[in-house]
C-alpha atoms as a PDB file:
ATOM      1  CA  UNK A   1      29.536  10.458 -12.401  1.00  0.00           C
ATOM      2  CA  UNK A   2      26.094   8.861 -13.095  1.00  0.00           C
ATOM      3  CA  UNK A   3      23.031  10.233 -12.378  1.00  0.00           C
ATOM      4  CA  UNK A   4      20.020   8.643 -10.695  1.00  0.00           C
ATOM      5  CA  UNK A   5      16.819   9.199 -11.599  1.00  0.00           C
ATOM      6  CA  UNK A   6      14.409   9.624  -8.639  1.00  0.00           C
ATOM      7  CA  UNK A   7      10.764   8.380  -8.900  1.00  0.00           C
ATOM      8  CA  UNK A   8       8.589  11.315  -8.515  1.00  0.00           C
ATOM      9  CA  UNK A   9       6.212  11.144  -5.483  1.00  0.00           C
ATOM     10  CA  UNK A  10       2.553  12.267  -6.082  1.00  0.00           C
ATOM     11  CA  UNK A  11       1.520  15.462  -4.413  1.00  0.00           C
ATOM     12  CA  UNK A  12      -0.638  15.062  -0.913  1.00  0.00           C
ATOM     13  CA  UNK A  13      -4.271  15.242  -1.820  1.00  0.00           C
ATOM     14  CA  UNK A  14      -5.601  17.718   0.541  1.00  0.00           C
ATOM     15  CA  UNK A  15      -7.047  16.412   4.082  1.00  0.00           C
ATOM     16  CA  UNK A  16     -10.130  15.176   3.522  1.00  0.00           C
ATOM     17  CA  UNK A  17     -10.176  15.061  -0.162  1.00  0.00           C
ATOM     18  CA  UNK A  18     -11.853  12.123  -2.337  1.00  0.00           C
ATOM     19  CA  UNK A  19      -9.826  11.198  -4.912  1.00  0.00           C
ATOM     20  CA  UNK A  20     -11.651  11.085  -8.290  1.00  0.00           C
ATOM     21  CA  UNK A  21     -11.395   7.201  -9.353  1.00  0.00           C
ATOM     22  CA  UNK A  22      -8.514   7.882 -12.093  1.00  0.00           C
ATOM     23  CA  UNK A  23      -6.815   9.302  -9.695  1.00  0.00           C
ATOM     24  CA  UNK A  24      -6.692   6.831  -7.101  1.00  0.00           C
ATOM     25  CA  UNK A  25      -6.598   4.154 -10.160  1.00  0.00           C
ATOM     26  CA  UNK A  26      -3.637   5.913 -11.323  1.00  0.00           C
ATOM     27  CA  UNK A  27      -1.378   5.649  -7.739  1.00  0.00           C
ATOM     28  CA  UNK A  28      -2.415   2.071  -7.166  1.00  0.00           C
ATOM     29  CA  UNK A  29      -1.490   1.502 -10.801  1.00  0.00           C
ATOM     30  CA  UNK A  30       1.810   3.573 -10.209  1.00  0.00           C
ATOM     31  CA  UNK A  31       2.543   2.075  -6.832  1.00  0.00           C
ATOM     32  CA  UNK A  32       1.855  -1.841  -8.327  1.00  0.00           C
ATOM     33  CA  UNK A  33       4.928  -0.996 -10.945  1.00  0.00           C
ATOM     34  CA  UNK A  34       7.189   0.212  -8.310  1.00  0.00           C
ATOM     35  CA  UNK A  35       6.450  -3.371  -6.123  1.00  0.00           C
ATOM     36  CA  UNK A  36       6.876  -5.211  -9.192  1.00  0.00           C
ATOM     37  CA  UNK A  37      10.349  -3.618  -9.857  1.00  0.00           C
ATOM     38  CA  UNK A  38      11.169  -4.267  -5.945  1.00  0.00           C
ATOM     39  CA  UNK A  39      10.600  -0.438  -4.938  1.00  0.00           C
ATOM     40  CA  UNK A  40       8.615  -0.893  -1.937  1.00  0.00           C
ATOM     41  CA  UNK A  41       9.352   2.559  -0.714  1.00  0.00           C
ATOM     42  CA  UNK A  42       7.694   3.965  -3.095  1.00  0.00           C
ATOM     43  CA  UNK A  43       5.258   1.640  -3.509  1.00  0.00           C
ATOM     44  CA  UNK A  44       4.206   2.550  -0.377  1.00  0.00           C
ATOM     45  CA  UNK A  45       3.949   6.401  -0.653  1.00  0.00           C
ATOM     46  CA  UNK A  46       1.793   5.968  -3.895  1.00  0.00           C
ATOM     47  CA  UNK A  47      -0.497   3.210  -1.924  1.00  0.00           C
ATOM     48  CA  UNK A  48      -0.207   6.105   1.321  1.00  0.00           C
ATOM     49  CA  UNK A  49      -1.678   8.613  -0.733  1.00  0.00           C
ATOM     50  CA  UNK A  50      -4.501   6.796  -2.009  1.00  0.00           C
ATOM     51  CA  UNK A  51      -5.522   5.472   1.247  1.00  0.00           C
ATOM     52  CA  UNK A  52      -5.310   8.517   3.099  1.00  0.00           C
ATOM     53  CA  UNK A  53      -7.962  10.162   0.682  1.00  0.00           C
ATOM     54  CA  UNK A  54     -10.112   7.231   1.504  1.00  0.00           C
ATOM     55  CA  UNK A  55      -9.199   4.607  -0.842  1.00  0.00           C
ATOM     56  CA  UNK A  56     -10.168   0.625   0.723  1.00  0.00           C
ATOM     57  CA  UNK A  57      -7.689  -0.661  -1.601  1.00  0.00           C
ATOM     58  CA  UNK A  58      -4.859   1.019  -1.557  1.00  0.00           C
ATOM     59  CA  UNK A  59      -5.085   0.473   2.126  1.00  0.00           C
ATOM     60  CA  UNK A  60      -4.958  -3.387   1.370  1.00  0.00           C
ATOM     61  CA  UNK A  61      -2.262  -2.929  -1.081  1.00  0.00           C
ATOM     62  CA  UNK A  62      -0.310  -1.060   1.945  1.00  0.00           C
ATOM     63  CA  UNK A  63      -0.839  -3.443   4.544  1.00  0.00           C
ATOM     64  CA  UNK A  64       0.474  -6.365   2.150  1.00  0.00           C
ATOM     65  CA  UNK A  65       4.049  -4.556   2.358  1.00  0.00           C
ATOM     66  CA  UNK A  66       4.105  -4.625   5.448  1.00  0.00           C
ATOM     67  CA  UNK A  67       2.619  -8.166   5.564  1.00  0.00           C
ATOM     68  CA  UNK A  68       5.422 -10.839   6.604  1.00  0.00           C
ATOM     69  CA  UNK A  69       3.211 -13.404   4.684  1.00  0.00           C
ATOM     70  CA  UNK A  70       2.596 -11.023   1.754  1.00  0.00           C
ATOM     71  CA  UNK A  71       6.238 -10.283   1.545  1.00  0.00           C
ATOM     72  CA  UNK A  72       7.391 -14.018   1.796  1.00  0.00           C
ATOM     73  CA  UNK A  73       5.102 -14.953  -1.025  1.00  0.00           C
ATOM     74  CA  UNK A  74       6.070 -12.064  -3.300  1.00  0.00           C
ATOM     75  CA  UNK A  75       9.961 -12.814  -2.977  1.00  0.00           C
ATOM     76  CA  UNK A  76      10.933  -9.368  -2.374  1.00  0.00           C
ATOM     77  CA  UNK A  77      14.730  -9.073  -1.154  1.00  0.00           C
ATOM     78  CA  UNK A  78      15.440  -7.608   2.170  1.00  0.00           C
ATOM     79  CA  UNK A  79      12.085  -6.540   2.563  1.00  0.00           C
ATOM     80  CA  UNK A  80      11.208  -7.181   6.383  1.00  0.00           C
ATOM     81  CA  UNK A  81       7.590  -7.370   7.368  1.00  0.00           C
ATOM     82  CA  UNK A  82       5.923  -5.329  10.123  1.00  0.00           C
ATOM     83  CA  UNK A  83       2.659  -7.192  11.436  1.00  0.00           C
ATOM     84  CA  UNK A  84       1.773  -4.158  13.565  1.00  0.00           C
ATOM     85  CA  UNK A  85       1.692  -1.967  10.618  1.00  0.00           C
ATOM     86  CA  UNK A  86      -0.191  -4.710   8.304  1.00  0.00           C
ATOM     87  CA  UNK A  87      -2.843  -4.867  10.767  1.00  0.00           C
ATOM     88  CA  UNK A  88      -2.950  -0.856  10.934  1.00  0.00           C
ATOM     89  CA  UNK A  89      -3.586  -0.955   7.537  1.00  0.00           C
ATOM     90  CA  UNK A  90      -5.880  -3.663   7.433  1.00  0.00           C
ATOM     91  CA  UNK A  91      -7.826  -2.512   9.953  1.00  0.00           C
ATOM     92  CA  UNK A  92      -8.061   1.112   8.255  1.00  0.00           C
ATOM     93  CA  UNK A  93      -9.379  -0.617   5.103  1.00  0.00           C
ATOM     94  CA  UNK A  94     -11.710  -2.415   6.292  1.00  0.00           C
ATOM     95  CA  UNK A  95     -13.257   0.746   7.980  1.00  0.00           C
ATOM     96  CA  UNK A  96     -13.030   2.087   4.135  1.00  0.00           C
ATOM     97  CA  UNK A  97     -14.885  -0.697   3.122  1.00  0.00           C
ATOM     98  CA  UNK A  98     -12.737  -3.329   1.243  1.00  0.00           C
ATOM     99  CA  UNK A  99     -14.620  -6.162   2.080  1.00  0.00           C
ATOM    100  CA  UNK A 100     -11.437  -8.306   1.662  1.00  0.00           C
ATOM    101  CA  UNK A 101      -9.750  -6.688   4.293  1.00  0.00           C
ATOM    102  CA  UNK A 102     -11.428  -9.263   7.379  1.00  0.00           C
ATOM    103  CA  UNK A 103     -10.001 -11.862   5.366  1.00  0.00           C
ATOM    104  CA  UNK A 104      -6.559 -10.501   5.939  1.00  0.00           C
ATOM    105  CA  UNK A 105      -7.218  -9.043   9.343  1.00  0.00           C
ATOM    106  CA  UNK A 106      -8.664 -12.587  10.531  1.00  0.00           C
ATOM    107  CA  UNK A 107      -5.231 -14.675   8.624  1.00  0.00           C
ATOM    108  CA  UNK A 108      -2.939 -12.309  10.548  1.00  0.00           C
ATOM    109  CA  UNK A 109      -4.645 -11.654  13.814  1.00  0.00           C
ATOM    110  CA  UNK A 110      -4.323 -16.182  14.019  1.00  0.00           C
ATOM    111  CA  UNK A 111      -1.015 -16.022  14.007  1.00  0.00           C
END
């Protein structure tokens, strides 16, 4: 029988905790190679992590899997878009700060 290998999930940072900025560079970096190899899953618990220690772009980077247009333009197979959660997740990093985020939030919230 075969075995499957699992992708490891990072730890929870504790609530409230600022990750350092390897850290956080080091899920978003983690989660991009998982969307690039069609693991949006766990793309999305690596991007989770980092935004829920305060991190503006990971928060992008989440709402774009859940982003119909996102997910149409990166070609991902049998991914299904969630606009509600995109604009969650917009929303929440544009409170963090990511300046890009009204961008997104203003393309989404037009259609």
């Amino acid at each position: 029988m075969p075995l499957t290998v699992a992708t490891p999930v990072p730890a929870s940072p504790p609530a409230g905790r600022v990750l350092s900025e390897p850290e956080s560079s080091a899920l978003l970096a983690h989660g991009d190679l998982l969307l690039r190899k069609g693991d949006l899953a766990a793309a999305r618990l690596f991007y989770e992590r980092a935004a829920d220690a305060g991190d503006g772009q990971a928060a992008i980077r989440l709402g774009e899997t859940f982003d119909p247009v996102f997910l149409d333009h990166a070609q991902l197979r049998g991914a299904r878009g969630d606009m509600a959660k995109a604009l969650a997740w917009y929303r929440r990093a544009r409170d963090l700060g990511a300046a890009e985020a009204g961008v997104l939030l203003q393309g989404l919230e037009a259609k």
